[in-house]
C-alpha atoms as a PDB file:
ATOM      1  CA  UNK A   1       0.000   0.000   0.000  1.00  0.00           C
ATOM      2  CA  UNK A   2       1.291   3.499  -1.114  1.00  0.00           C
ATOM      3  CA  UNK A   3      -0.468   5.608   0.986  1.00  0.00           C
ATOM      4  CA  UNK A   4      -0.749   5.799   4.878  1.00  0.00           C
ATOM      5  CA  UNK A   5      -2.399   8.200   5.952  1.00  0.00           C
ATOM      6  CA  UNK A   6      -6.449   8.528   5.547  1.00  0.00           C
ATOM      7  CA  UNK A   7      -6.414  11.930   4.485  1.00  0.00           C
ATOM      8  CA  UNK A   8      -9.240  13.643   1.567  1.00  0.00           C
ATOM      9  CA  UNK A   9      -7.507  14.657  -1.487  1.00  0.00           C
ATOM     10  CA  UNK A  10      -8.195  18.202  -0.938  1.00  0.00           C
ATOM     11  CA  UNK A  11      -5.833  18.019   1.915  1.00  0.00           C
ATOM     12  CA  UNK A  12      -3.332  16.285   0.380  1.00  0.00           C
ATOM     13  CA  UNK A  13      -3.194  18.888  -2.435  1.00  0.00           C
ATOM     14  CA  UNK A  14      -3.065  21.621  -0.339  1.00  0.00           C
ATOM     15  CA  UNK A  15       0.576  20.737   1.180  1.00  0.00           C
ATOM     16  CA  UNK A  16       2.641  23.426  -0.902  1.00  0.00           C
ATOM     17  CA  UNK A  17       5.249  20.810  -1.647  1.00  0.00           C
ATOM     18  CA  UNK A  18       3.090  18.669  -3.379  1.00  0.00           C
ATOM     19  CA  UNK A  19       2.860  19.476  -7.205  1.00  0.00           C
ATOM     20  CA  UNK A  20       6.579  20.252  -6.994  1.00  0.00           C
ATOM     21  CA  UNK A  21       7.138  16.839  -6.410  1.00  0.00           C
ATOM     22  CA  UNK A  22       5.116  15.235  -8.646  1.00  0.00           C
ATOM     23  CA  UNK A  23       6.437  17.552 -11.219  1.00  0.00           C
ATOM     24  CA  UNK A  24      10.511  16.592 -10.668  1.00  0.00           C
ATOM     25  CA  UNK A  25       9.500  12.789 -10.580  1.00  0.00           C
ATOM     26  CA  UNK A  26       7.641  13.351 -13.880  1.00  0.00           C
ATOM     27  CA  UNK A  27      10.624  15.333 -15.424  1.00  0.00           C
ATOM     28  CA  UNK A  28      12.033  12.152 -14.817  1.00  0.00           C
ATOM     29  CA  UNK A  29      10.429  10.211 -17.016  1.00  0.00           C
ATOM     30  CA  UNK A  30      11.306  12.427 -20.363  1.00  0.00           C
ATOM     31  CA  UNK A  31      15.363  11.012 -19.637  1.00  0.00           C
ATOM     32  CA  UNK A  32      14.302   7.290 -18.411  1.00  0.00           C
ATOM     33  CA  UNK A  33      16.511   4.418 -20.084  1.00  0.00           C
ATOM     34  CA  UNK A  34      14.315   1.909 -19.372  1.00  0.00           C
ATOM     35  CA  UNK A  35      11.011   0.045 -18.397  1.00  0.00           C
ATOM     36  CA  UNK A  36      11.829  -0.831 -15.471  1.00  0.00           C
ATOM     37  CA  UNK A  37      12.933   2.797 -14.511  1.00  0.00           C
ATOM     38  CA  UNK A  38       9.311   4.372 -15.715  1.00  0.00           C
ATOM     39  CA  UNK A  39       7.844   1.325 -13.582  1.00  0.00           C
ATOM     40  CA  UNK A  40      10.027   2.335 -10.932  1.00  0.00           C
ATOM     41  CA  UNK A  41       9.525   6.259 -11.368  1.00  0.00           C
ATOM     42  CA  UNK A  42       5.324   5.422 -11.932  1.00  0.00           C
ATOM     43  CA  UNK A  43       5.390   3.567  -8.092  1.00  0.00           C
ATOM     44  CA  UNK A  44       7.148   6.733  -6.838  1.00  0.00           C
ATOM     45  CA  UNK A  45       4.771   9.291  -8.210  1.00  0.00           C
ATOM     46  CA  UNK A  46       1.545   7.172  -7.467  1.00  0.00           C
ATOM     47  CA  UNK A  47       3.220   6.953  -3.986  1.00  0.00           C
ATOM     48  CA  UNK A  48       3.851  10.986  -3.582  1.00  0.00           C
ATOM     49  CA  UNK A  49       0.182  11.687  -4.995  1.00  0.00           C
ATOM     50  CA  UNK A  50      -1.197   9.244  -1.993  1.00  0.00           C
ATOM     51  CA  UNK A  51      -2.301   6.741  -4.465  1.00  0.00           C
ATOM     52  CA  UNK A  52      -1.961   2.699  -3.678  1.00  0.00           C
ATOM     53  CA  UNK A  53      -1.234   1.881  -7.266  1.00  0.00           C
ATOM     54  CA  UNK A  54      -1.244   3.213 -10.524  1.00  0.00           C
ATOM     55  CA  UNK A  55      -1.712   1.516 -14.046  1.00  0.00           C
ATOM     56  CA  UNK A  56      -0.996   3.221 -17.647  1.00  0.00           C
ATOM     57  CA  UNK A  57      -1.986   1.403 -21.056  1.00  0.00           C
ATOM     58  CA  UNK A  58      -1.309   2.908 -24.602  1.00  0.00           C
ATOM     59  CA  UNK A  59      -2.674   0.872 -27.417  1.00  0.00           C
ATOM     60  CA  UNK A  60      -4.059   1.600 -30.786  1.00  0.00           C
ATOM     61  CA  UNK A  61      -7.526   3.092 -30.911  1.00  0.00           C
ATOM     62  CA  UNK A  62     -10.038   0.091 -32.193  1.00  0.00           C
ATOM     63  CA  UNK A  63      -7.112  -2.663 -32.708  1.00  0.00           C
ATOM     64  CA  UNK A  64      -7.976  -5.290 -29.688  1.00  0.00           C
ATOM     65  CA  UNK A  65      -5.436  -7.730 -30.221  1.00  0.00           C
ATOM     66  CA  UNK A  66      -2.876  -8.551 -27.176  1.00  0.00           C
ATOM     67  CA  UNK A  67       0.380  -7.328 -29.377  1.00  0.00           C
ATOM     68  CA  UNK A  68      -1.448  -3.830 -29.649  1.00  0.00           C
ATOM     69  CA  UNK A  69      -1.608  -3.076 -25.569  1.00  0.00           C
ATOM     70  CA  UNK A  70       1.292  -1.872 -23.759  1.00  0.00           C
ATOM     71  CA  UNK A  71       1.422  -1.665 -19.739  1.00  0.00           C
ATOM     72  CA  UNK A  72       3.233   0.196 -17.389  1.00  0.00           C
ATOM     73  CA  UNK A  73       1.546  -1.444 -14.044  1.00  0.00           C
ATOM     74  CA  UNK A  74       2.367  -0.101 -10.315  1.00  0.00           C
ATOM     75  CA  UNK A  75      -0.401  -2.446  -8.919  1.00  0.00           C
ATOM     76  CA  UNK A  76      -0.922  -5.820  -7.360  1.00  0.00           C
ATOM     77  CA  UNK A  77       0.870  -8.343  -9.387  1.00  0.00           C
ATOM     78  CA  UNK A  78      -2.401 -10.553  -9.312  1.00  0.00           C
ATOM     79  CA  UNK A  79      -4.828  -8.021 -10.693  1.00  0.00           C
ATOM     80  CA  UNK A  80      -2.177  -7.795 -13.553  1.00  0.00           C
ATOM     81  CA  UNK A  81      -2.550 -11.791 -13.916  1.00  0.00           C
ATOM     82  CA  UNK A  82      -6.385 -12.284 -13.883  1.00  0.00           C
ATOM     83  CA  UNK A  83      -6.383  -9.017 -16.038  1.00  0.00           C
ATOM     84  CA  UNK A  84      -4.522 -10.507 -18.948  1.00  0.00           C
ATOM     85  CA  UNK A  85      -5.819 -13.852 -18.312  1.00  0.00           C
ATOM     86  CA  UNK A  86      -9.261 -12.971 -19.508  1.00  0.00           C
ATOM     87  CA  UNK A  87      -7.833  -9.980 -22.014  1.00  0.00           C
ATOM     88  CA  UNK A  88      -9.740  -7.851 -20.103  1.00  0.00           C
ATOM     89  CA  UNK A  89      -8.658  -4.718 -22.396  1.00  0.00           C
ATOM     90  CA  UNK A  90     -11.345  -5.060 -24.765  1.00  0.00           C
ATOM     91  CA  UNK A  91     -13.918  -5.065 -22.379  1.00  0.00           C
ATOM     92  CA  UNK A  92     -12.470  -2.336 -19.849  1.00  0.00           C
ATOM     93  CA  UNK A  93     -14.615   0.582 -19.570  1.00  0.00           C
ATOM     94  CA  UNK A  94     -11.613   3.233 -18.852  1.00  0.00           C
ATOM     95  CA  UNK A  95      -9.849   2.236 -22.231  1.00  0.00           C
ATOM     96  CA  UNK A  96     -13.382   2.478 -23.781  1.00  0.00           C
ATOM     97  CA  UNK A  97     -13.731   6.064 -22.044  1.00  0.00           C
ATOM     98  CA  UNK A  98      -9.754   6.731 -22.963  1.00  0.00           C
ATOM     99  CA  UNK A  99     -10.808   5.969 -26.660  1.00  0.00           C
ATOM    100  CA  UNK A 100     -13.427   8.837 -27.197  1.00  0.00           C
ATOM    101  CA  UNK A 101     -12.568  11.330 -24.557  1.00  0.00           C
ATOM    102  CA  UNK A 102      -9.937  13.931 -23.405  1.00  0.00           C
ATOM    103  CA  UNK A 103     -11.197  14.678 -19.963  1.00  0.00           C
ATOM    104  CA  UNK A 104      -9.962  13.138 -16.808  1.00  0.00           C
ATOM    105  CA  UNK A 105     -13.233  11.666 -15.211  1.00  0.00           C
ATOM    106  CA  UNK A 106     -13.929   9.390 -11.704  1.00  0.00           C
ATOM    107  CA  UNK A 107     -14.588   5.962 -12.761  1.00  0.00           C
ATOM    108  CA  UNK A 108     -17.561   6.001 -10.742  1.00  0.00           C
ATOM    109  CA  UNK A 109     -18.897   8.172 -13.245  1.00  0.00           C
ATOM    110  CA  UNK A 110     -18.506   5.867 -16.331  1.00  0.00           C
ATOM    111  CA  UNK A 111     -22.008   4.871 -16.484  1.00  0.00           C
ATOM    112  CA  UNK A 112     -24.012   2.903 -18.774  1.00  0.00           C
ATOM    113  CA  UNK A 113     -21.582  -0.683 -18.663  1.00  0.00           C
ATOM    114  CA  UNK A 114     -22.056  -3.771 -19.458  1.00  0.00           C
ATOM    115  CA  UNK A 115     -22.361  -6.656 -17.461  1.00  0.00           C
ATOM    116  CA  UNK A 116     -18.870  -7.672 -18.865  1.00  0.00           C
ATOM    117  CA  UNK A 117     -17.980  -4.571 -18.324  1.00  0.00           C
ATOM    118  CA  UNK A 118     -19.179  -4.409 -14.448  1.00  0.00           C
ATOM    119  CA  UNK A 119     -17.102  -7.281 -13.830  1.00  0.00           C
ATOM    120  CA  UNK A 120     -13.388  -5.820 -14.907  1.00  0.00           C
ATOM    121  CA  UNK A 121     -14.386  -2.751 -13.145  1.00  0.00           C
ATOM    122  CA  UNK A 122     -15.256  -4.959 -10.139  1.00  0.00           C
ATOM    123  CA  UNK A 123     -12.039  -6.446 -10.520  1.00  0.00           C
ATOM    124  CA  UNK A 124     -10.110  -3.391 -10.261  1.00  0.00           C
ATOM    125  CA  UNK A 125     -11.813  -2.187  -7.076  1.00  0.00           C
ATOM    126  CA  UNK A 126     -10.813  -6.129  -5.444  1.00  0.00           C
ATOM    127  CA  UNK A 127      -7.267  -5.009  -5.809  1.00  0.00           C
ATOM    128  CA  UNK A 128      -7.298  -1.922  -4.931  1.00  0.00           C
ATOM    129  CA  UNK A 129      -8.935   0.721  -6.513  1.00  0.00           C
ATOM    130  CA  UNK A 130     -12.048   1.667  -4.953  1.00  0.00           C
ATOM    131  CA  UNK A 131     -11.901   5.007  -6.085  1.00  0.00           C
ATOM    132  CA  UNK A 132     -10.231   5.918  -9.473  1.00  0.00           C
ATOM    133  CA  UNK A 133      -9.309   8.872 -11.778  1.00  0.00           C
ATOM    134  CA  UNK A 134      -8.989   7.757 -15.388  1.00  0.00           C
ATOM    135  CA  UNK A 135      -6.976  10.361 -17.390  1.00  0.00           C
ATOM    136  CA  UNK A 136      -6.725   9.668 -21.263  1.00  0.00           C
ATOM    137  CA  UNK A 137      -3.522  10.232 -22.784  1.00  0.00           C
ATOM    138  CA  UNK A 138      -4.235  11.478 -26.603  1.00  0.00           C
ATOM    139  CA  UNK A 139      -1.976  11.229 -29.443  1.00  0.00           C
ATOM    140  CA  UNK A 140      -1.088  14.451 -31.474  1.00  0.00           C
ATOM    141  CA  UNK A 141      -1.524  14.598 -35.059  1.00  0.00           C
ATOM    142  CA  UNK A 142      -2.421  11.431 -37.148  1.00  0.00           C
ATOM    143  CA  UNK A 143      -1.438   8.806 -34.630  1.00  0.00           C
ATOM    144  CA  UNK A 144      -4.190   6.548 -33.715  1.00  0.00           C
ATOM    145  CA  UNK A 145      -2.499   5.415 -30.469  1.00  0.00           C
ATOM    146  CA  UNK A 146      -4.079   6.299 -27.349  1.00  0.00           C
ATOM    147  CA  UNK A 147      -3.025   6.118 -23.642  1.00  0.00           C
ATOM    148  CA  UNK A 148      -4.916   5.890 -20.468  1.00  0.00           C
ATOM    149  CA  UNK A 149      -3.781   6.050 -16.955  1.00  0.00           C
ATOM    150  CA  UNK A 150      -5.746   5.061 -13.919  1.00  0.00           C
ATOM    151  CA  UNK A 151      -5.258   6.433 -10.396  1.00  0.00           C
ATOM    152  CA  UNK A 152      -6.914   4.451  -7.896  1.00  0.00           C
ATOM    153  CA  UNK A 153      -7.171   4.446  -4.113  1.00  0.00           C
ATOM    154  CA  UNK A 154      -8.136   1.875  -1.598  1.00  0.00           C
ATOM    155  CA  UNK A 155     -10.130   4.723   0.786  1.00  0.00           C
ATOM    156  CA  UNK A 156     -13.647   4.790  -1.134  1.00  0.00           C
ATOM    157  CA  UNK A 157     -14.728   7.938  -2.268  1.00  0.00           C
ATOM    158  CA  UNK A 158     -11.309   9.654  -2.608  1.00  0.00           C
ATOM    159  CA  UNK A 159     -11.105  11.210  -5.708  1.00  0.00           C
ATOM    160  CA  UNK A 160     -15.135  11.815  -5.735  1.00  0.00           C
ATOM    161  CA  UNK A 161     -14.509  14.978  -3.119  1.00  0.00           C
ATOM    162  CA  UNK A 162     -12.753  17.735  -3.790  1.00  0.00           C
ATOM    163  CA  UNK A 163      -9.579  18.614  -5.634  1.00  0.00           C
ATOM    164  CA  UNK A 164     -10.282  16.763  -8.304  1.00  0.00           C
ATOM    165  CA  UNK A 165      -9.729  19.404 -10.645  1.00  0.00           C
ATOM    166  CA  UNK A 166      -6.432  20.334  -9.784  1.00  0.00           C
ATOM    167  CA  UNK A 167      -5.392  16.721  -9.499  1.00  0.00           C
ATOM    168  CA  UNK A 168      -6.196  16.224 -12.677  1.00  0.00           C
ATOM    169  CA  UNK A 169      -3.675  18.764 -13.728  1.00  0.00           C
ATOM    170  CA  UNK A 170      -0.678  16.673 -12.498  1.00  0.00           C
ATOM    171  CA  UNK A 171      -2.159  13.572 -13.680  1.00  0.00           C
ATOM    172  CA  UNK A 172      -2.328  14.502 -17.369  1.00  0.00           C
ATOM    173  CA  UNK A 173       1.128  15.922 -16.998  1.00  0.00           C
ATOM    174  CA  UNK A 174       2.098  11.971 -16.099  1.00  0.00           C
ATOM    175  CA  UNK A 175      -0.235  10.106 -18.172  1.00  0.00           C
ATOM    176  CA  UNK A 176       1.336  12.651 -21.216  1.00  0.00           C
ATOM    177  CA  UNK A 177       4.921  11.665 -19.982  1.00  0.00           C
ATOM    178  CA  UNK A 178       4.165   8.191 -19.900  1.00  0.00           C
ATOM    179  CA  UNK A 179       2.483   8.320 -23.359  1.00  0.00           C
ATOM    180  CA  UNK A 180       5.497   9.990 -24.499  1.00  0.00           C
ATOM    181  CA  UNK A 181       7.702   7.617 -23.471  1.00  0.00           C
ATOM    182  CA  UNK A 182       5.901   4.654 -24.460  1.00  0.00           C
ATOM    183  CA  UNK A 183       5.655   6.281 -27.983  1.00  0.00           C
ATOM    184  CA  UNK A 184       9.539   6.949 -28.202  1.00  0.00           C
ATOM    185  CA  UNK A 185      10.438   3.262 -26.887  1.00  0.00           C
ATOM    186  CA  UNK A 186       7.917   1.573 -29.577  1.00  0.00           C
ATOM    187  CA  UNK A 187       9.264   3.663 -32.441  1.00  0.00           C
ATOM    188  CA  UNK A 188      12.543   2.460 -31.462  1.00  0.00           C
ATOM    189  CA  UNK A 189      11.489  -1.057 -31.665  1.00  0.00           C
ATOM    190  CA  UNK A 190       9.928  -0.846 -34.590  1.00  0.00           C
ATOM    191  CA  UNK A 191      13.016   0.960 -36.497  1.00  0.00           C
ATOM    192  CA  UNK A 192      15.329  -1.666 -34.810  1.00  0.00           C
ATOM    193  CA  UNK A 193      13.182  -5.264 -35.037  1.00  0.00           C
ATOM    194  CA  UNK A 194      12.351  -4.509 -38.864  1.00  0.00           C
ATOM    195  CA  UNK A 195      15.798  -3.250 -39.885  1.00  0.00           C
ATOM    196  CA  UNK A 196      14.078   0.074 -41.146  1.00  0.00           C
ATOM    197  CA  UNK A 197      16.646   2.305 -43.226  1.00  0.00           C
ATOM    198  CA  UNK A 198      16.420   6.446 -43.802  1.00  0.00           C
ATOM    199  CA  UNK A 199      15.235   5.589 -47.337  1.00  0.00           C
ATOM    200  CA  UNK A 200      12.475   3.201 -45.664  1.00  0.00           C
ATOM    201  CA  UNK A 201      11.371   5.945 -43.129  1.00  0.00           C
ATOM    202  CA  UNK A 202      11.205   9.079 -46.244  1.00  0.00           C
ATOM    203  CA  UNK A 203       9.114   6.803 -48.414  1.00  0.00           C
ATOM    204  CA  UNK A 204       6.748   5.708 -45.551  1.00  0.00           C
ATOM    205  CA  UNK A 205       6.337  10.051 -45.064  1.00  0.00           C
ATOM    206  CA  UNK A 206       5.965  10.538 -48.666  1.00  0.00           C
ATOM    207  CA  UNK A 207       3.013   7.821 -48.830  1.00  0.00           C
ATOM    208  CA  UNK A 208       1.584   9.374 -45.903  1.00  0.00           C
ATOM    209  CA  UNK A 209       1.407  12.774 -47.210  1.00  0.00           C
ATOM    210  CA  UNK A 210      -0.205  11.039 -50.506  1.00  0.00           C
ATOM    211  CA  UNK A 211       1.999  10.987 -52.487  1.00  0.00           C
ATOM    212  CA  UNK A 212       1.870   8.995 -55.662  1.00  0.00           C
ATOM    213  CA  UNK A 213       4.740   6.372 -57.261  1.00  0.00           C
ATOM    214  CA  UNK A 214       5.422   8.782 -60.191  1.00  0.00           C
ATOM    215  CA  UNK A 215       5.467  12.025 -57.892  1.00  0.00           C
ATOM    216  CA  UNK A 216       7.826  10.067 -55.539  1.00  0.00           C
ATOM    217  CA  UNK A 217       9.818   8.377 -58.300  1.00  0.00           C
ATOM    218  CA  UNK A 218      10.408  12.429 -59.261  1.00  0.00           C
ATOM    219  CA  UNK A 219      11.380  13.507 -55.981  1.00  0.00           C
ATOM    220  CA  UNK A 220      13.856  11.443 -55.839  1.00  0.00           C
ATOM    221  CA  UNK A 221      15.261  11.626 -58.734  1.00  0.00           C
ATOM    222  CA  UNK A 222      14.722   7.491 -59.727  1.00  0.00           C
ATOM    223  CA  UNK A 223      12.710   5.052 -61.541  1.00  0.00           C
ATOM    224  CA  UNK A 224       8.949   4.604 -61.174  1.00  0.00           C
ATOM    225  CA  UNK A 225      10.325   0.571 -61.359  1.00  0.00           C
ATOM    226  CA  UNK A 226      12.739   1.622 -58.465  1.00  0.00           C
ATOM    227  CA  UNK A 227       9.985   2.781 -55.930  1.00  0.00           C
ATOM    228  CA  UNK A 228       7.679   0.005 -56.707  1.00  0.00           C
ATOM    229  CA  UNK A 229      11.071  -2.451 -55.626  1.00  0.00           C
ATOM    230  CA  UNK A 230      11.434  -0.229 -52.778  1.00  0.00           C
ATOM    231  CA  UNK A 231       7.752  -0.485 -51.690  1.00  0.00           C
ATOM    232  CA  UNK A 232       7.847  -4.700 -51.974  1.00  0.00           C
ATOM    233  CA  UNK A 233      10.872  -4.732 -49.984  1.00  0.00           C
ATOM    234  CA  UNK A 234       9.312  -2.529 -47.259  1.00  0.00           C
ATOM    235  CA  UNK A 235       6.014  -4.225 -47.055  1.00  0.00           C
ATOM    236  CA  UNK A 236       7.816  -7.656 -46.802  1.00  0.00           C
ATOM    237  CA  UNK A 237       9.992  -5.953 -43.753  1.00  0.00           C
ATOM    238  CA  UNK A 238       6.692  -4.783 -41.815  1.00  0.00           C
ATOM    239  CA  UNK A 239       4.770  -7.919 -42.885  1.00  0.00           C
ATOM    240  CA  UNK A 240       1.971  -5.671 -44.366  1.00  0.00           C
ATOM    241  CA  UNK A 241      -0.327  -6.641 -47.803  1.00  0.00           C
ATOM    242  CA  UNK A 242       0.520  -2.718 -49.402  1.00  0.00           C
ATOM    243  CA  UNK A 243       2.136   0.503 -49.186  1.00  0.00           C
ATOM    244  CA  UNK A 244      -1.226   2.262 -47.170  1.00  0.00           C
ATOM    245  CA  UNK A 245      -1.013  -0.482 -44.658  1.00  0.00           C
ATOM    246  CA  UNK A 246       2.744   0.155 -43.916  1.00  0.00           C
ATOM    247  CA  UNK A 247       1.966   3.690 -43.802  1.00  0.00           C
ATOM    248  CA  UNK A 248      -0.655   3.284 -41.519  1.00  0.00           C
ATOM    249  CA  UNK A 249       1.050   0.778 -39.338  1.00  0.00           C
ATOM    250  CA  UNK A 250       4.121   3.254 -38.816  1.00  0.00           C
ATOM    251  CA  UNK A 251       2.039   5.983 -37.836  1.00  0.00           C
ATOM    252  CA  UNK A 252       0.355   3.987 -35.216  1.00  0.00           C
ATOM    253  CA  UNK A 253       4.165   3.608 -33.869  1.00  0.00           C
ATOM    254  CA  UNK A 254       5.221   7.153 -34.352  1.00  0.00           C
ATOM    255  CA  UNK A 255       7.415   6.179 -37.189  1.00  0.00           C
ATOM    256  CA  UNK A 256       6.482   9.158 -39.180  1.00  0.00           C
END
């Protein structure tokens, strides 16, 4: 358990030292090397904001396969397990909420679920989080990905009183960070695992602004033949059917 003491959030945001701190610890996460130094760094903050655990997912808006979702999970190790046991992501009401909205919200408030639905949220609340702020994390630009962190707390009601508001200001500040980083470490991945080349990433920007083979071929000052080779051998690299889907697919992982 992170926090100790049984105090409202109002009162914990009113000690002066308290968005200073969350602030350096989240600075933090912009130079991390790691994932287990953001996990590390994410059980510090969640312990500084009086929180018992914290859990941030990015994924890619309407893709529910397992390869798409990406944790960062300060929680209880078995809520993680019978979580991804069941692939509980594509029924979990937060992500749903993270998917179509900007605007931190109490869980409590995300109304209208499913049965399914009841029973991940119930599942959060056994392990710890009987009161939770879900902040969505949104992508700029054309990405599709999207993040979403959840706050919780074990002392029921906490984040339904006030200082909601100005919590909510540090927590987008971390569930941005954390997007961020997550962003920066898949692109990397990508780039590495597929062997992607400076010529691969330009042609994946020039099919992504639209343009054409022959206005490409131009550009760069070769063969319409040449781009077309260019295209097979980059499709074959991201195992993707055409040039649009390789596009698409490196946009999703901040390629371009």
């Amino acid at each position: 358990m992170l926090a100790t003491e049984l105090k409202s959030l109002a009162e914990t945001i009113a000690d002066s030292n308290y968005s200073g701190k969350v602030i350096n610890l989240v600075q933090e996460l912009a130079t991390a090397k790691s994932s287990n130094q953001v996990l590390d760094l994410l059980f510090e903050v969640a312990g500084v904001m009086e929180a018992d655990c914290a859990a941030f997912v990015t994924y890619i808006r309407g893709d529910w396969s397992h390869e798409n979702f990406r944790f960062v999970l300060a929680c209880d190790p078995r809520w993680c397990f019978e979580y991804q046991k069941t692939a509980a992501y594509s029924l979990d009401p937060w992500i749903m909420y993270a998917s179509t909205n900007t605007e931190p919200i109490c869980a409590s408030q995300i109304t209208g679920l499913t049965r399914a639905q009841r029973e991940v949220h119930d599942l959060a609340i056994r392990y710890g989080m009987n009161s939770t702020c879900v902040i969505p994390a949104p992508s700029s630009g054309a990405m599709t990905r999207v993040g979403m962190l959840a706050i919780g707390s074990r002392q029921a009601g906490y984040f339904e009183g006030p200082g909601l508001r100005e919590f909510s200001v540090l927590g987008r500040s971390l569930a941005m960070e954390l997007q961020g980083w997550c962003i920066r470490r898949l692109r990397q991945e990508l780039i590495e695992e597929r062997g992607l080349t400076s010529e691969d990433l330009q042609l994946l920007a020039f099919e992504r602004a639209g343009q054409g083979t022959k206005q490409i071929a131009t550009d760069l000052g070769i063969s319409v033949t040449a781009v077309d080779s260019r295209w097979k051998r980059l499709n074959q690299k991201l195992s993707t059917a055409n040039r649009k889907a390789s596009a698409s697919m490196a946009a999703a992982y901040g390629v371009i």
